[in-house]
PDB file of N, CA and C in Angstrom:
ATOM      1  N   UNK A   1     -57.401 -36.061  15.421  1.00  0.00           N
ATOM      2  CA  UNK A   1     -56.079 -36.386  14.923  1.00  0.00           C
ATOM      3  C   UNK A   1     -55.213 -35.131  14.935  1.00  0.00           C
ATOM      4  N   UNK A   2     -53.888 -35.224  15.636  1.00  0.00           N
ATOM      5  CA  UNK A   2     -53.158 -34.328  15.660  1.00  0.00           C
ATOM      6  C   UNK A   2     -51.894 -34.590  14.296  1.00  0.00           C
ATOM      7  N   UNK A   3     -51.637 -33.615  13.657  1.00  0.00           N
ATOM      8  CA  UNK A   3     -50.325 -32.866  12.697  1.00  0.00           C
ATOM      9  C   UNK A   3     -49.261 -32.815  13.719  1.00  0.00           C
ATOM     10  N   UNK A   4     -48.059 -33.369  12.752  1.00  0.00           N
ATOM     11  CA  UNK A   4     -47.150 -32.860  13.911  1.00  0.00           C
ATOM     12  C   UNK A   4     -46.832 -31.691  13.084  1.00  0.00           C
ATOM     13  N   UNK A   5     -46.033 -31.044  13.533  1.00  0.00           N
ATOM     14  CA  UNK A   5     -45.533 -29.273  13.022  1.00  0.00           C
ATOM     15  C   UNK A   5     -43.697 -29.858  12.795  1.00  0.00           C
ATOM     16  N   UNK A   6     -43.608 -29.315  12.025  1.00  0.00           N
ATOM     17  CA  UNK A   6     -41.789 -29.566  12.451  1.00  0.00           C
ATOM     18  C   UNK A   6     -41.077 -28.797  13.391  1.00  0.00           C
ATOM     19  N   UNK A   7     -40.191 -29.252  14.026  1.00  0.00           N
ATOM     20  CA  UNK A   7     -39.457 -28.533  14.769  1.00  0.00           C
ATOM     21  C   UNK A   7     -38.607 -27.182  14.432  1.00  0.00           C
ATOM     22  N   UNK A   8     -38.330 -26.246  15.061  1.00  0.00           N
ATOM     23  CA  UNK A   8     -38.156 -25.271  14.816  1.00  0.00           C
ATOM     24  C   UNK A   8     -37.001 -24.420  15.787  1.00  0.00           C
ATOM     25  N   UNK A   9     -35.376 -24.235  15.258  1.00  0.00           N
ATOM     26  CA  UNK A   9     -34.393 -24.508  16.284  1.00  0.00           C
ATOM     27  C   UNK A   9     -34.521 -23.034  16.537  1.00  0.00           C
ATOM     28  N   UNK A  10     -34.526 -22.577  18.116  1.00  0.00           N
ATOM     29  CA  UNK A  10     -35.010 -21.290  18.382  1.00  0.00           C
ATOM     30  C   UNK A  10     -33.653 -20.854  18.586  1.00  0.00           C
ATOM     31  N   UNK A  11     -33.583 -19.192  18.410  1.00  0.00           N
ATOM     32  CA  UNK A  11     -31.295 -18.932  18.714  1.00  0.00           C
ATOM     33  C   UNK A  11     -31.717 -19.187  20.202  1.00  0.00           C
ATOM     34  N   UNK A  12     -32.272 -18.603  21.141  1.00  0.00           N
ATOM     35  CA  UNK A  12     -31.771 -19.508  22.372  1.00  0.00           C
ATOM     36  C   UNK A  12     -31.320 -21.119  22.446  1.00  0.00           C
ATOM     37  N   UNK A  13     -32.116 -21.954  21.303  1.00  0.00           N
ATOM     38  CA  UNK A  13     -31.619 -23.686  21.347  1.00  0.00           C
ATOM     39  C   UNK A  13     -30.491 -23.494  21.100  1.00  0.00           C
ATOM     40  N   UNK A  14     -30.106 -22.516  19.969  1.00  0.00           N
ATOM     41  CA  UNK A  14     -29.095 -22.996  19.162  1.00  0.00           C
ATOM     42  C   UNK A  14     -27.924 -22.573  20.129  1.00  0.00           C
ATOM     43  N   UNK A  15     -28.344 -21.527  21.283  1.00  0.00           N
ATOM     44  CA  UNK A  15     -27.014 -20.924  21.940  1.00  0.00           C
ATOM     45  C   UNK A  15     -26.541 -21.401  22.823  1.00  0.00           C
ATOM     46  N   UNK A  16     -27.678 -23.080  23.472  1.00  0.00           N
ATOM     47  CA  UNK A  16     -26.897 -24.024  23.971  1.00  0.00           C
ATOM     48  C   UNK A  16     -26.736 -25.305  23.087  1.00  0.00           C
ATOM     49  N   UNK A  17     -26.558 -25.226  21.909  1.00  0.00           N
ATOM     50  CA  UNK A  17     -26.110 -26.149  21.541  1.00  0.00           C
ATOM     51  C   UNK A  17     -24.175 -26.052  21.650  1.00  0.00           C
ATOM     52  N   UNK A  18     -23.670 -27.236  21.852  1.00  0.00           N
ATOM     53  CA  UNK A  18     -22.067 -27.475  22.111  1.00  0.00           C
ATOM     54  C   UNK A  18     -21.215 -26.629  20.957  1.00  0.00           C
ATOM     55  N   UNK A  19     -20.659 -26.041  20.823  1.00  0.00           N
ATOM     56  CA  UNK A  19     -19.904 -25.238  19.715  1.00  0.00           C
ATOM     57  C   UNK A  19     -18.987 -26.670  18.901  1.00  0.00           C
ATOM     58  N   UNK A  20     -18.671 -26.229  17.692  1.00  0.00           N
ATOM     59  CA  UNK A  20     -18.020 -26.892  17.266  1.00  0.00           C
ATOM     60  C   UNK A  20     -16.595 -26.395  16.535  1.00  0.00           C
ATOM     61  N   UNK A  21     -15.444 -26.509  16.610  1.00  0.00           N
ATOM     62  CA  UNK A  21     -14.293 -25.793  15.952  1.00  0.00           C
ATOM     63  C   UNK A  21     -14.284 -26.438  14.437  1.00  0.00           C
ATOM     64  N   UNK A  22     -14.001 -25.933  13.549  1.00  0.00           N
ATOM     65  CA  UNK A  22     -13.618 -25.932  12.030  1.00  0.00           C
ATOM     66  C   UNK A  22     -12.173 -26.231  11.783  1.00  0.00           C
ATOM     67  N   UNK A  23     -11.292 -27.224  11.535  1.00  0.00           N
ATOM     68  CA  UNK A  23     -10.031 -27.396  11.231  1.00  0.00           C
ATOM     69  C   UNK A  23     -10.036 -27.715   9.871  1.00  0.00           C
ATOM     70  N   UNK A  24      -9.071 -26.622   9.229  1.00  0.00           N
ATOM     71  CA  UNK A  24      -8.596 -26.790   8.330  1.00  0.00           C
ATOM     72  C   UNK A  24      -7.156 -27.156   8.014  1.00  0.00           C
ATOM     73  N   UNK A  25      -7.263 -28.923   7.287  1.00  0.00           N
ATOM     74  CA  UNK A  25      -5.550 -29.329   7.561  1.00  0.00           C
ATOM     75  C   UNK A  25      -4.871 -29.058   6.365  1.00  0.00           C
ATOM     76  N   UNK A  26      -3.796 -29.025   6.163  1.00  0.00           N
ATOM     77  CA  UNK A  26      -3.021 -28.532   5.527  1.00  0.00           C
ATOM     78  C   UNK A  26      -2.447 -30.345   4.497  1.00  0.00           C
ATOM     79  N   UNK A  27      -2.428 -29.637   2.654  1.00  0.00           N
ATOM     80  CA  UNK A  27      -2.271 -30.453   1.841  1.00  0.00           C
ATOM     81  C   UNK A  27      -1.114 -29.924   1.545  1.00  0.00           C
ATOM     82  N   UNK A  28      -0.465 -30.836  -0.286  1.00  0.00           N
ATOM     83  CA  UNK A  28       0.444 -30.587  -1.088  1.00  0.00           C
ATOM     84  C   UNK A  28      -0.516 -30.554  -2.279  1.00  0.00           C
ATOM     85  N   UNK A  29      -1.554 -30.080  -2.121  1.00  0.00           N
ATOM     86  CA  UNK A  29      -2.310 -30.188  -3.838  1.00  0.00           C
ATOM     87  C   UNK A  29      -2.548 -28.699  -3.991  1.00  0.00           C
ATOM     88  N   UNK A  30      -3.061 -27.953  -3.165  1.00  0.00           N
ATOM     89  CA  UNK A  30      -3.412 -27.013  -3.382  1.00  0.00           C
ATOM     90  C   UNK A  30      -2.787 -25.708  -3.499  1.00  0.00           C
ATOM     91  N   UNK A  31      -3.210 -24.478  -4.041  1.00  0.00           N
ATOM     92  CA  UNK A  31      -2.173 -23.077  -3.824  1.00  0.00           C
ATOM     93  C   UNK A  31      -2.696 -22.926  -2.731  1.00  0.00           C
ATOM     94  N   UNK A  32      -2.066 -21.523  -2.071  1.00  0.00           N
ATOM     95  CA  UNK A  32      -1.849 -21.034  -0.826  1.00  0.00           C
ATOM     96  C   UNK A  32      -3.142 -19.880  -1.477  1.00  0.00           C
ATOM     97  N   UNK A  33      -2.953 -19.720  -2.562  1.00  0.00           N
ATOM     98  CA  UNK A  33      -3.986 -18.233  -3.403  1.00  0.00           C
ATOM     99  C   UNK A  33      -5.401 -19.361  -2.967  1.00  0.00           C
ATOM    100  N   UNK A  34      -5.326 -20.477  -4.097  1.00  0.00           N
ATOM    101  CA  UNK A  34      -7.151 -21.285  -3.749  1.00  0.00           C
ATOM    102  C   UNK A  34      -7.079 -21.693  -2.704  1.00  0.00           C
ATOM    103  N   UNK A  35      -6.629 -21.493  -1.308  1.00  0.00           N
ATOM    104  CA  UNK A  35      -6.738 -22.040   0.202  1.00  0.00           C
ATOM    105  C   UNK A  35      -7.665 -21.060   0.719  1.00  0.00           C
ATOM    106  N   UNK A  36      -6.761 -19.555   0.385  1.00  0.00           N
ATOM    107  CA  UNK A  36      -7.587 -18.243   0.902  1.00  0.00           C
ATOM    108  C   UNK A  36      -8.261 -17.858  -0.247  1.00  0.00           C
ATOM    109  N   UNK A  37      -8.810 -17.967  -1.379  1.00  0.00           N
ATOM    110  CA  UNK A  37     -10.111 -17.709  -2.145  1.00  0.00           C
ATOM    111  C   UNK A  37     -11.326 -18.634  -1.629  1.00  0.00           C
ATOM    112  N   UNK A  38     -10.923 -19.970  -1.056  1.00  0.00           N
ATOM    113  CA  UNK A  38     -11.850 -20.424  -0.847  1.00  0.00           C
ATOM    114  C   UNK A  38     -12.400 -20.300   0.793  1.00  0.00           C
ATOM    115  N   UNK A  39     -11.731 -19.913   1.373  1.00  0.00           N
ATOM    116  CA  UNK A  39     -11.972 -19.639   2.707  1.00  0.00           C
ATOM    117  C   UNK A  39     -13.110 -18.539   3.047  1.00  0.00           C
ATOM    118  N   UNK A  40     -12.509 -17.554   1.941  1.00  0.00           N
ATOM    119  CA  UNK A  40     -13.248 -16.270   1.599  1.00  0.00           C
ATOM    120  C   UNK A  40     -14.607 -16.939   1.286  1.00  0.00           C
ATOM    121  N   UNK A  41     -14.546 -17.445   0.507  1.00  0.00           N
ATOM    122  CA  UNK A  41     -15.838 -18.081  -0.059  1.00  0.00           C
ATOM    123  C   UNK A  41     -16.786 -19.004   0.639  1.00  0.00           C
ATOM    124  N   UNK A  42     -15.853 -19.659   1.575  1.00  0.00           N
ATOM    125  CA  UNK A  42     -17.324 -20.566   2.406  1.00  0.00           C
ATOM    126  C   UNK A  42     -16.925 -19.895   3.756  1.00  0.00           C
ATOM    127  N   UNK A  43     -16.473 -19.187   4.582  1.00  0.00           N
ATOM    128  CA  UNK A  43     -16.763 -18.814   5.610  1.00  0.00           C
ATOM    129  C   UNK A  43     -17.122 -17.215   5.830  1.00  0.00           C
ATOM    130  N   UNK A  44     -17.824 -16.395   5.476  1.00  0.00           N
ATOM    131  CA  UNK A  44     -18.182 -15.277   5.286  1.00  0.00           C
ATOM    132  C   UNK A  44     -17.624 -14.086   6.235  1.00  0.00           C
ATOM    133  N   UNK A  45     -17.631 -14.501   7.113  1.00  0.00           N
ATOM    134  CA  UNK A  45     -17.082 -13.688   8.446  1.00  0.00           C
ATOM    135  C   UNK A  45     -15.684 -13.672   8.630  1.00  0.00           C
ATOM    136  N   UNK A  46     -14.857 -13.897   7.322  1.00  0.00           N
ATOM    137  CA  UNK A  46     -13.731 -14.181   7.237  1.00  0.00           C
ATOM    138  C   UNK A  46     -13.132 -12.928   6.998  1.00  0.00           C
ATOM    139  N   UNK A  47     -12.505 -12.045   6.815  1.00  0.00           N
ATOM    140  CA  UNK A  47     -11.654 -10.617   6.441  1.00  0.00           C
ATOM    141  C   UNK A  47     -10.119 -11.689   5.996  1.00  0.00           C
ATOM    142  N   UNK A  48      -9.780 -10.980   4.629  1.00  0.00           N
ATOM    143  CA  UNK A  48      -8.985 -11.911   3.803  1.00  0.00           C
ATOM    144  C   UNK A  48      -7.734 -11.823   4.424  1.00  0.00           C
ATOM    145  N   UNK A  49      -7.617 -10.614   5.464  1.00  0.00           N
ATOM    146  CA  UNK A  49      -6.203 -11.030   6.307  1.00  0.00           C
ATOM    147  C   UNK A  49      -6.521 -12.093   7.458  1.00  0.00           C
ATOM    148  N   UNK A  50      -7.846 -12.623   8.076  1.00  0.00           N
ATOM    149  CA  UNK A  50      -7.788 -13.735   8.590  1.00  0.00           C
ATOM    150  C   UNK A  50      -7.177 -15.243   7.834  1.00  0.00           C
ATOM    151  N   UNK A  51      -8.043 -14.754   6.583  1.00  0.00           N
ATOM    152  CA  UNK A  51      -8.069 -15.921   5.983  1.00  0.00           C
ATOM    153  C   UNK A  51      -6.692 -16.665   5.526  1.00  0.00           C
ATOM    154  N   UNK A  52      -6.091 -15.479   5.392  1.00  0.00           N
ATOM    155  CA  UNK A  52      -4.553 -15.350   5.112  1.00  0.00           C
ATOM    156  C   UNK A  52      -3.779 -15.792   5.890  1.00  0.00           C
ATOM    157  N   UNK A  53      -3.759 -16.143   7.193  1.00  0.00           N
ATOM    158  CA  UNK A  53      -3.613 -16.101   8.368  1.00  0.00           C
ATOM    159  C   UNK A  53      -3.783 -17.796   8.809  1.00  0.00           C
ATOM    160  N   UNK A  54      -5.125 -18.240   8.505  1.00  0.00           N
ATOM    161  CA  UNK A  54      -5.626 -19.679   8.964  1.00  0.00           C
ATOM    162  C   UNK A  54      -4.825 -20.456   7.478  1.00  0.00           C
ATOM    163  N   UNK A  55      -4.230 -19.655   6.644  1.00  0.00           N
ATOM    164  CA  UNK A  55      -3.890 -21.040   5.607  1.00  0.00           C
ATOM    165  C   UNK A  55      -2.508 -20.876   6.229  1.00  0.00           C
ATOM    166  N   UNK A  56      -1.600 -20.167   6.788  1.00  0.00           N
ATOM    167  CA  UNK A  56      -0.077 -19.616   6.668  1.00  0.00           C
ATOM    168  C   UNK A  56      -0.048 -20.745   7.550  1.00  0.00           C
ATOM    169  N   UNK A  57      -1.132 -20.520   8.425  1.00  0.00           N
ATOM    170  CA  UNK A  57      -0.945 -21.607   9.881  1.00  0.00           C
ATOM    171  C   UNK A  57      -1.050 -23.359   9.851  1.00  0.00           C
ATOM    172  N   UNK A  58      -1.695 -23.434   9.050  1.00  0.00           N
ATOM    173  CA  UNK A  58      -2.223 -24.704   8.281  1.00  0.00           C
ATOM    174  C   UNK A  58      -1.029 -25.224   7.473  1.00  0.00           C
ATOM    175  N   UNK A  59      -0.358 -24.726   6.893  1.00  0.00           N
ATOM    176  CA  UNK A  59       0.590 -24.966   5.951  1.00  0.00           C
ATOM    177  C   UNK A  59       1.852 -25.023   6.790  1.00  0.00           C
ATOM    178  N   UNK A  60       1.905 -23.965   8.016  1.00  0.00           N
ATOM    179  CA  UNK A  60       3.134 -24.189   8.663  1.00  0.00           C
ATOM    180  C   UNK A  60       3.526 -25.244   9.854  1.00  0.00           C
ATOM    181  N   UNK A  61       1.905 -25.488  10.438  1.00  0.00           N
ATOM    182  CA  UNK A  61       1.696 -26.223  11.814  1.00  0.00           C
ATOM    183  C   UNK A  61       1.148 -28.005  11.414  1.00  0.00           C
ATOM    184  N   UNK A  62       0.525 -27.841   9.990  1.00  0.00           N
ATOM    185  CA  UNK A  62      -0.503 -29.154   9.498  1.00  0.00           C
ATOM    186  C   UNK A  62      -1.932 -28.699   9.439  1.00  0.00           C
ATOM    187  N   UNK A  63      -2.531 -28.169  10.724  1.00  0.00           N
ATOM    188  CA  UNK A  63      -3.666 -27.315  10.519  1.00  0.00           C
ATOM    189  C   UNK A  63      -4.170 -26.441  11.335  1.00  0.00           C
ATOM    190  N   UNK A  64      -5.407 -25.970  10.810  1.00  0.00           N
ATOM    191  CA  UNK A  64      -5.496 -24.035  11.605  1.00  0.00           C
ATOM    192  C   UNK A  64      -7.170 -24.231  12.030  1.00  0.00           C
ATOM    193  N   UNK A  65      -7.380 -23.683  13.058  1.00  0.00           N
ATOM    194  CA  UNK A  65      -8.832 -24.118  13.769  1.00  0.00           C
ATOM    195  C   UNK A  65      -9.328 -22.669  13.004  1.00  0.00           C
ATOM    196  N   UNK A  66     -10.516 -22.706  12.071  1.00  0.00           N
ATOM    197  CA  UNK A  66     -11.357 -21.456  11.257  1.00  0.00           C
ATOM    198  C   UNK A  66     -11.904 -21.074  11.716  1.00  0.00           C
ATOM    199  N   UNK A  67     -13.158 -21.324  12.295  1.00  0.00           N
ATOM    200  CA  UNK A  67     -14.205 -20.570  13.395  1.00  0.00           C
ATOM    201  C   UNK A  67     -14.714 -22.284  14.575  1.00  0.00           C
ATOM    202  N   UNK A  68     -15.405 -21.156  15.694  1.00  0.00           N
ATOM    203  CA  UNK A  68     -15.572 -21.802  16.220  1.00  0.00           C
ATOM    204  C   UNK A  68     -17.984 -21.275  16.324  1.00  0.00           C
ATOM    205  N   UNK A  69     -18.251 -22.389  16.209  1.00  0.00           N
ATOM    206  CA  UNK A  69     -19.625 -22.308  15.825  1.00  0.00           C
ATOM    207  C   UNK A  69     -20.515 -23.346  15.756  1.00  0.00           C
ATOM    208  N   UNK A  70     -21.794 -23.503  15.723  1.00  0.00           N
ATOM    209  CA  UNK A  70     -22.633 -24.478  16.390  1.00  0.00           C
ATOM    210  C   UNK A  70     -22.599 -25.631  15.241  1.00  0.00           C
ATOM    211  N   UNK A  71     -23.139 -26.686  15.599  1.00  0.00           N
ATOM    212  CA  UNK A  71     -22.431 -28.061  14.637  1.00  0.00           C
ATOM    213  C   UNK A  71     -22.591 -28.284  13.278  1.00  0.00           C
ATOM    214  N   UNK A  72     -24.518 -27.286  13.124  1.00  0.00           N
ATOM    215  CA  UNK A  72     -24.770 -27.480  11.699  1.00  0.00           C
ATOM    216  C   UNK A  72     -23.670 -26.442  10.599  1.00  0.00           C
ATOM    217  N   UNK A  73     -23.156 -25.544  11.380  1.00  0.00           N
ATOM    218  CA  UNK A  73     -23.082 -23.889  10.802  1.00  0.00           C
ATOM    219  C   UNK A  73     -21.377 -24.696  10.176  1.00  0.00           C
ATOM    220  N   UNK A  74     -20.803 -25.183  11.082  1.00  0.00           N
ATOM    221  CA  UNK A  74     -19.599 -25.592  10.914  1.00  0.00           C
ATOM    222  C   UNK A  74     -19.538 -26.533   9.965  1.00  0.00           C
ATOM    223  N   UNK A  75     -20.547 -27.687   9.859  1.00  0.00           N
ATOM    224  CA  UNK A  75     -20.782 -28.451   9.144  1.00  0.00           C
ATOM    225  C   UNK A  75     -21.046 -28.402   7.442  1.00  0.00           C
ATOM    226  N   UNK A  76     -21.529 -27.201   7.724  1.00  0.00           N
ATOM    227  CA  UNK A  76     -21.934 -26.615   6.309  1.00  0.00           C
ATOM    228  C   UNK A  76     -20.735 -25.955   5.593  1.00  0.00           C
ATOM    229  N   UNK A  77     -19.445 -25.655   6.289  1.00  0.00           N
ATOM    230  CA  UNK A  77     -18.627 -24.476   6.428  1.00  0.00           C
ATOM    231  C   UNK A  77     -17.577 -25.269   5.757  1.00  0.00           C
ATOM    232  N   UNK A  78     -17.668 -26.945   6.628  1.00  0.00           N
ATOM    233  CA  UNK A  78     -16.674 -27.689   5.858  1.00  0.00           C
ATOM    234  C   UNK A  78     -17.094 -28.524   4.574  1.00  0.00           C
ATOM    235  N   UNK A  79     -18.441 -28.635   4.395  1.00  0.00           N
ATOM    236  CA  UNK A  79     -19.095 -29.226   3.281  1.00  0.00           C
ATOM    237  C   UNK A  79     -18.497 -28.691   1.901  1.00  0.00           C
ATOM    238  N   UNK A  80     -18.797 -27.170   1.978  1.00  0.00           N
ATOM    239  CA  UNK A  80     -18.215 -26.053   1.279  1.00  0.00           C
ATOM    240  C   UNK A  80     -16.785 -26.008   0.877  1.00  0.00           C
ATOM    241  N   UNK A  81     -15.943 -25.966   2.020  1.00  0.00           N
ATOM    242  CA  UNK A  81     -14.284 -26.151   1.711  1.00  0.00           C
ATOM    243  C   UNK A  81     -14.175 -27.408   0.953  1.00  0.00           C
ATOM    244  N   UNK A  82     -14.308 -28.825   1.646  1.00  0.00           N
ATOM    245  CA  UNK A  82     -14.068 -29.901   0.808  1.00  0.00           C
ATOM    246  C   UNK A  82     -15.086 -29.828  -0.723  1.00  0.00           C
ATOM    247  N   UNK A  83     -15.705 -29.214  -0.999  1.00  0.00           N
ATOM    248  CA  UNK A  83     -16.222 -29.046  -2.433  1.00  0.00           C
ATOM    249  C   UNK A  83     -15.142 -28.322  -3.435  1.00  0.00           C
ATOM    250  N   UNK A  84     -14.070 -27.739  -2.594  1.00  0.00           N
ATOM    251  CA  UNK A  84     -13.832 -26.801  -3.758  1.00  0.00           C
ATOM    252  C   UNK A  84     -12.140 -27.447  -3.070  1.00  0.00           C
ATOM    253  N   UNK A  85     -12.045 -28.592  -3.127  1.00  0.00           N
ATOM    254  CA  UNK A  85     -10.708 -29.462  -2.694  1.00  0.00           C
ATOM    255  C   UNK A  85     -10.199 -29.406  -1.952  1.00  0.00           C
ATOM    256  N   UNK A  86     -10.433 -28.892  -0.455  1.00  0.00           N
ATOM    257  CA  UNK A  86      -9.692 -28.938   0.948  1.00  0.00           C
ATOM    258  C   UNK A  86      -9.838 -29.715   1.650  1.00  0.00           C
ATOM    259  N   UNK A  87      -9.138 -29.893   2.666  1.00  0.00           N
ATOM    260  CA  UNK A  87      -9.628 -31.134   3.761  1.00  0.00           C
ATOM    261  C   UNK A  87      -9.814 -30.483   4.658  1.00  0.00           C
ATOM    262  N   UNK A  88     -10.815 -30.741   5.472  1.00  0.00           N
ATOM    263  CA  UNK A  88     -11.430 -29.959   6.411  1.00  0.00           C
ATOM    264  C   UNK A  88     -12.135 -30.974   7.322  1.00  0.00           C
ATOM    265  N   UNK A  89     -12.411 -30.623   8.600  1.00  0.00           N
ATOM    266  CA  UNK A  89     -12.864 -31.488   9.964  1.00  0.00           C
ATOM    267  C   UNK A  89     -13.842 -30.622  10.855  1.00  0.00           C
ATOM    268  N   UNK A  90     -14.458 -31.401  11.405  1.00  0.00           N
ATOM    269  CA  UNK A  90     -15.290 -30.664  12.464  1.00  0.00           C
ATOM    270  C   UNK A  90     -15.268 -31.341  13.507  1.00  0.00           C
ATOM    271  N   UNK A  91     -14.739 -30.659  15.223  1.00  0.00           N
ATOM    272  CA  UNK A  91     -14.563 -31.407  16.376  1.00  0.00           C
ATOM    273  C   UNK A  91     -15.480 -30.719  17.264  1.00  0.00           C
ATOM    274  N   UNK A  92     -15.686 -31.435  18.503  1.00  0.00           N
ATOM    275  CA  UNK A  92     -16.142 -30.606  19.272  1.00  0.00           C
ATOM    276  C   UNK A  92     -14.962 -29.307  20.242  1.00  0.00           C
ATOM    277  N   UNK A  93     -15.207 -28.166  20.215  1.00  0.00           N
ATOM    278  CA  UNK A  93     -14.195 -27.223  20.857  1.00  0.00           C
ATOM    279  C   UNK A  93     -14.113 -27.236  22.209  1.00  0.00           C
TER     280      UNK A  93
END
């Protein structure tokens, strides 16, 4: 009798997996301050003049593409934003 093992996503899998873009759309509930505290907060690789940057755009255009990154990473990225009241999307890029 064979065990199965679980699968195990290797960074070569993950570096062909399809990228996915992060859109963040733009509300009337929120500050422009908790847009970029929270940006800071679920996307790490953020420098707060980006972050500063993806809400100005969001607020001025409807919405601002955050990173672009593999489906779970993004997925998690917007799980995070909409927890702390944003609306947020994940497409393929």
């Amino acid at each position: 009798m064979t065990t199965a093992t679980p699968e195990r996503v290797t960074e070569e899998e993950r570096a062909l997996e399809p990228p996915y873009a992060l859109i963040l759309h733009n509300d009337d509930v929120n500050s422009m301050q908790h847009v970029v505290e929270s940006l800071l907060r679920c996307v790490p690789d953020l420098s707060h003049e980006q972050a500063a940057e993806i809400m100005l755009e969001a607020h001025q255009s409807g919405q601002a593409q955050v990173i672009v990154a593999p489906r779970e990473e993004a997925a998690r990225y917007r799980n995070c934003l909409e927890s702390r009241g944003l609306t947020a999307t994940i497409e393929p890029a």
